[in-house]
Protein backbone atom coordinates (compact mmCIF):
# COMPACT_ATOMS: atom_id res chain seq x y z
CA UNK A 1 80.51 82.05 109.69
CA UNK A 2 79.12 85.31 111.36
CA UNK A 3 79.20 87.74 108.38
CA UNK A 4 79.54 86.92 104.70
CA UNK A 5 79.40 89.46 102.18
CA UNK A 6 78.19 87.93 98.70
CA UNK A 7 78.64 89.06 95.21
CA UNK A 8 77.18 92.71 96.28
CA UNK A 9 77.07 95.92 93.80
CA UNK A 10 76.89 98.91 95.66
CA UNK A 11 75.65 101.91 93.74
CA UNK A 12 76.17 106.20 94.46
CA UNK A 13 72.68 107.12 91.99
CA UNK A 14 74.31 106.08 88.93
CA UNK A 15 78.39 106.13 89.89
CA UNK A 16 78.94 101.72 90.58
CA UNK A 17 81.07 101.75 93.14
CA UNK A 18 80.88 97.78 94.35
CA UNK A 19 81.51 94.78 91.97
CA UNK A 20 81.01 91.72 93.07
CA UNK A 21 82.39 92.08 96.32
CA UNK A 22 82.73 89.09 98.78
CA UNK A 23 84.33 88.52 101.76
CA UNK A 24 83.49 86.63 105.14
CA UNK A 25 84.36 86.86 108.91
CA UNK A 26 84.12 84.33 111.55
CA UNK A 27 83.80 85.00 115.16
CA UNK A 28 86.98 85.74 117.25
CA UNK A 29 88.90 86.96 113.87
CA UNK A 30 90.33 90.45 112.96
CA UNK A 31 90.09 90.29 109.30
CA UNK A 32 91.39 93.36 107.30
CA UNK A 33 90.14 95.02 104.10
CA UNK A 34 93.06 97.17 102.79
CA UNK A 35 93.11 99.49 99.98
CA UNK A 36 94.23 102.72 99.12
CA UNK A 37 91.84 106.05 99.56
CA UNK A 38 88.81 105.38 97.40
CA UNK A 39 89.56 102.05 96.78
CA UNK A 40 86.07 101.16 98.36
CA UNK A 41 86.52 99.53 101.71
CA UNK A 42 84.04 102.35 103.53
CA UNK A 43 81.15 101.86 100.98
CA UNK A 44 81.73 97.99 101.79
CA UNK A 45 80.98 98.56 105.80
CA UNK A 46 77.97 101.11 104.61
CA UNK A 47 76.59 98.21 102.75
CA UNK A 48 76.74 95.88 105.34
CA UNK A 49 75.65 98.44 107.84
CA UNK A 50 73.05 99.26 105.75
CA UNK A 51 74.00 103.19 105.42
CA UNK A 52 74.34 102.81 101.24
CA UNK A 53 72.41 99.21 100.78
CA UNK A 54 73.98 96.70 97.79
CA UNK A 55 71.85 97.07 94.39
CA UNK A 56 72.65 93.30 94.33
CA UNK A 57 74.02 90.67 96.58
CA UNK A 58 73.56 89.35 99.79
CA UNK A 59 75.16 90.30 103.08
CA UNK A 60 74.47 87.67 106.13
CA UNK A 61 74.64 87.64 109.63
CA UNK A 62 74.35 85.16 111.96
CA UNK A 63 73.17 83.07 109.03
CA UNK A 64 70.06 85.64 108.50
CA UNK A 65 70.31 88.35 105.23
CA UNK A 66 70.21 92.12 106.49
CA UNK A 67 71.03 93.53 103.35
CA UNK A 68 68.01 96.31 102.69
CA UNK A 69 67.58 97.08 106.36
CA UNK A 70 68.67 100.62 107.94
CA UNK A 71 71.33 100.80 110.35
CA UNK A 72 69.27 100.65 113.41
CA UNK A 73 67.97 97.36 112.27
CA UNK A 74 71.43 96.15 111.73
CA UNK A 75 73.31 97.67 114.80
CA UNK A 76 70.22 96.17 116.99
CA UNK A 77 71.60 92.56 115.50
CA UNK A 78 74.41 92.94 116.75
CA UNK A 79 76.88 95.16 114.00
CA UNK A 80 78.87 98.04 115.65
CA UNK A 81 80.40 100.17 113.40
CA UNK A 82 83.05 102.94 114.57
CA UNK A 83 83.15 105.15 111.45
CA UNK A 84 86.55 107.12 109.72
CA UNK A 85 84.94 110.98 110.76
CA UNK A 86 84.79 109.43 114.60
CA UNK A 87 81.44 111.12 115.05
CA UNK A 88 81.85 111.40 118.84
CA UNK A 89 79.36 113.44 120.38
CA UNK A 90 81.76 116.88 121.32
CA UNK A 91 79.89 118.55 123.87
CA UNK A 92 78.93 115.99 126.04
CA UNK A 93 81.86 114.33 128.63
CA UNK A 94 83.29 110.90 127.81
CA UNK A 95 81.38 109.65 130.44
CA UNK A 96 78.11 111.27 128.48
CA UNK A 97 79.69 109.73 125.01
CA UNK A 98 79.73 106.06 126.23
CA UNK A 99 76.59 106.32 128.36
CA UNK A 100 73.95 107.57 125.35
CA UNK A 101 76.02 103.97 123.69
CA UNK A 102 74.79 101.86 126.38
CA UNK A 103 72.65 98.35 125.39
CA UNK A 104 73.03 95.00 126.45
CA UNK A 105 74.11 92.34 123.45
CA UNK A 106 71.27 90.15 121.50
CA UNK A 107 71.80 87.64 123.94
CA UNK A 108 70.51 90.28 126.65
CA UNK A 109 73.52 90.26 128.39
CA UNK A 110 75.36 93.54 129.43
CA UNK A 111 79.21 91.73 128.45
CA UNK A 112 81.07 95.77 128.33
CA UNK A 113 80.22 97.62 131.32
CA UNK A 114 81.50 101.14 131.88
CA UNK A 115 83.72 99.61 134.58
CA UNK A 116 85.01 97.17 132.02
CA UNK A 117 85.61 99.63 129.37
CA UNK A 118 86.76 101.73 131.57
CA UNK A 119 89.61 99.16 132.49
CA UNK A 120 90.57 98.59 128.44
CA UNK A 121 90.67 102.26 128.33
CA UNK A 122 92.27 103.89 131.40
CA UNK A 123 93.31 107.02 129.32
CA UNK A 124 89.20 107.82 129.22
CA UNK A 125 88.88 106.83 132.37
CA UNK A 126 90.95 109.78 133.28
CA UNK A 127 88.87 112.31 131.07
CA UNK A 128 85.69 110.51 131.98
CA UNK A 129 84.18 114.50 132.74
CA UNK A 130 86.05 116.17 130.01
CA UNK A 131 83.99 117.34 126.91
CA UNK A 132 85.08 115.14 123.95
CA UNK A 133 85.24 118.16 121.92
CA UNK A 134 88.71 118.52 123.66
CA UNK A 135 89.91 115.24 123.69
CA UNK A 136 93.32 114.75 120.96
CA UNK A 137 92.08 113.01 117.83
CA UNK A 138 93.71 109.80 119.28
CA UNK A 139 91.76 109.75 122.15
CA UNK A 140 88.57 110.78 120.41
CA UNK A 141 89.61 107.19 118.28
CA UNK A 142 89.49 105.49 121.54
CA UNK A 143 86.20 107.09 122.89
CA UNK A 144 84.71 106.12 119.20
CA UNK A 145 85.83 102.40 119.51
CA UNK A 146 84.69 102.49 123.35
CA UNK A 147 80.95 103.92 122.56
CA UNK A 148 80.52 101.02 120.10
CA UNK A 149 81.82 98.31 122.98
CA UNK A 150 79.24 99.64 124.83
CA UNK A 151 76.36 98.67 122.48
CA UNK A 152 78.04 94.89 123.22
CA UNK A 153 78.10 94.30 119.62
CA UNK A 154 78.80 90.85 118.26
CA UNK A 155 81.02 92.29 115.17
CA UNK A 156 82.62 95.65 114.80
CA UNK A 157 83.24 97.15 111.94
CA UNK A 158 86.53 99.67 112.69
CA UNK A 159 86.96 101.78 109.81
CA UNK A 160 90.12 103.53 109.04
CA UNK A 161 90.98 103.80 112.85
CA UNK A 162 94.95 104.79 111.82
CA UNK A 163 94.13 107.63 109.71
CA UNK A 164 95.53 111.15 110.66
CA UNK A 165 96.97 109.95 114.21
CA UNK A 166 100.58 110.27 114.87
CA UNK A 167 102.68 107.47 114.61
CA UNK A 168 103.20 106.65 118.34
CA UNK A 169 99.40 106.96 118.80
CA UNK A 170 98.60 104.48 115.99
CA UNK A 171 100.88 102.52 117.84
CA UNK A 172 98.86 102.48 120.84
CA UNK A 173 95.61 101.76 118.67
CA UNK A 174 97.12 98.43 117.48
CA UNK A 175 97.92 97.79 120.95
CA UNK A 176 94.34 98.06 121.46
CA UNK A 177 93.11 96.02 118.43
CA UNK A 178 94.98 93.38 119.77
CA UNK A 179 93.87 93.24 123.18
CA UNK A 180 90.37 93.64 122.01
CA UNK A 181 90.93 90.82 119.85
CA UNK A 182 91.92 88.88 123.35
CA UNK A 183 89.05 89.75 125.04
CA UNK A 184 87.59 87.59 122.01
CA UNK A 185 86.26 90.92 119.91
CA UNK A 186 85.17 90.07 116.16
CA UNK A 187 86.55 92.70 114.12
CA UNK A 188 86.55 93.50 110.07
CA UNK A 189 89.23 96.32 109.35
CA UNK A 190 89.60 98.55 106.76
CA UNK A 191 92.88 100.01 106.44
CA UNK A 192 94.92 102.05 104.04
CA UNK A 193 98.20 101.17 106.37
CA UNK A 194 99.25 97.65 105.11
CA UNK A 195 101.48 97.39 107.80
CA UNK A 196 99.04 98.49 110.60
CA UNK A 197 96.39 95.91 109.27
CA UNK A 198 99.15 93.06 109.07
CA UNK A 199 100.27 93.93 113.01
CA UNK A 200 96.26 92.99 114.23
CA UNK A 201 94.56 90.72 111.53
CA UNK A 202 94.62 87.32 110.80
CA UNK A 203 93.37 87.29 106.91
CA UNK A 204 93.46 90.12 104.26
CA UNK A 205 91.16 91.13 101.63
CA UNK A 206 92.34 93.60 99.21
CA UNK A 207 90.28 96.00 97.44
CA UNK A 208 90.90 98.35 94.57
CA UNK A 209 88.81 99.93 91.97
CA UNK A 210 86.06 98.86 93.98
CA UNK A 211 86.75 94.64 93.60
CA UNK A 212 88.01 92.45 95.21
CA UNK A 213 91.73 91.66 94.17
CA UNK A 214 92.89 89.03 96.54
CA UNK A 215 91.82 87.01 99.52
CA UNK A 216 94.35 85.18 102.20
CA UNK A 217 96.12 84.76 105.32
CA UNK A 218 98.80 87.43 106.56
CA UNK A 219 101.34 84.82 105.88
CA UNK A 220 100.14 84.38 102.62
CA UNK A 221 100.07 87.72 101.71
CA UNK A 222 103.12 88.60 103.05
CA UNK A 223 104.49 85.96 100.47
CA UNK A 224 103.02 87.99 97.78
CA UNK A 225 104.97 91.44 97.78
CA UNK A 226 103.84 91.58 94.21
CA UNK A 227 100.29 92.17 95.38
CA UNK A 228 100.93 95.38 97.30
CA UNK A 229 103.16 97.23 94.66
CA UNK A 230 100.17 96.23 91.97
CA UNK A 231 97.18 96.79 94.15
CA UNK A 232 98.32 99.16 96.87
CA UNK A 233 101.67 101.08 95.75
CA UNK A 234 103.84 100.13 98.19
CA UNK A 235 106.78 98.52 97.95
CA UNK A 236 107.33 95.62 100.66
């Protein structure tokens, strides 16, 4: 298994935010973590990414704990994470944006070139001198995911990439997932859009109140409409 998260309790000074949270990921999945807004689904990827680290528990990678570590340590193992803000650097070019990105994997292998991200994303290849600053918010999603291809990751973490984007755009951004996923990407989701996450992802976690509340396949969930009117509010 590449990452499993083990019975962590993540803590904001004195608010506990994490119980017992669990979950795993094995390489070539998209796994999703849905849950609605403040459910806890970006405090799980700042545990693992070591941003906010678990008062308890154990996150591994590769086999190897990196719970207690800061992010550098983590993202230099092989963890991307493409955060919900975006974060993209605005007043440098796209070009700029995915260059300052640029590492070759843990196995010192360069696997995402420019030319090669280039090719999954010929929309930034078009605005590869434009300032991000003026990119649309769905393309500033794109240059986000694209910056952390660049850092040849092993896993990405892709939080909330949906969020604010207009429908047909979101549409475009599961196109992605999926072809990402193709290219034989390792991805853990976290999604408020139930249907977004079912579209790309192979299992689903479900988190609310800051536990998790079920663990399964899409087909299995999908079974269970029960689970997203208790857990999610949304009729199915």
């Amino acid at each position: 298994m590449l990452l499993q998260v083990q019975d962590i309790h993540t803590y904001y000074g004195l608010s506990h935010i994490l119980f017992d949270v669990s979950l795993e990921v094995d390489r070539g999945e998209c796994v999703c973590l849905v849950g609605r807004n403040g459910a806890g689904k970006t405090t799980t990827f700042r545990s693992i990414m070591g941003l906010t680290s678990p008062h308890s528990g154990t996150v591994l990678f590769k086999g190897q704990p990196i719970q207690g570590h800061p992010p550098h340590w983590v993202a230099h193992r092989g963890v991307g994470f493409v955060p919900g803000d975006r974060a993209i650097f605005p007043d440098l070019t796209v070009w700029e944006n995915l260059d300052v990105a640029r590492k070759p994997g843990t196995d010192g292998k360069t696997h995402w070139t420019m030319e090669r991200t280039f090719g999954i994303f010929p929309r930034l290849a078009e605005r590869r001198e434009q300032l991000g600053g003026t990119l649309s918010g769905g393309e500033q999603q794109m240059l986000t995911i694209a910056r952390t291809l660049m850092g040849n990751p092993d896993l990405i973490l892709l939080d909330e990439p949906s969020e604010g984007l207009a429908p047909l755009i979101v549409d475009a951004i599961g196109e992605l997932i999926l072809q990402l996923k193709a290219e034989g990407v390792t991805i853990l989701l976290a999604e408020q859009s139930v249907d977004f996450a079912l579209g790309v992802s192979e299992r689903v976690y479900v988190i609310d109140d800051g536990r998790i509340r079920y663990a399964g396949t899409r087909s299995e969930f999908e079974a269970n409409p029960e689970i997203t009117q208790k857990y999610l509010a949304v009729k199915r």
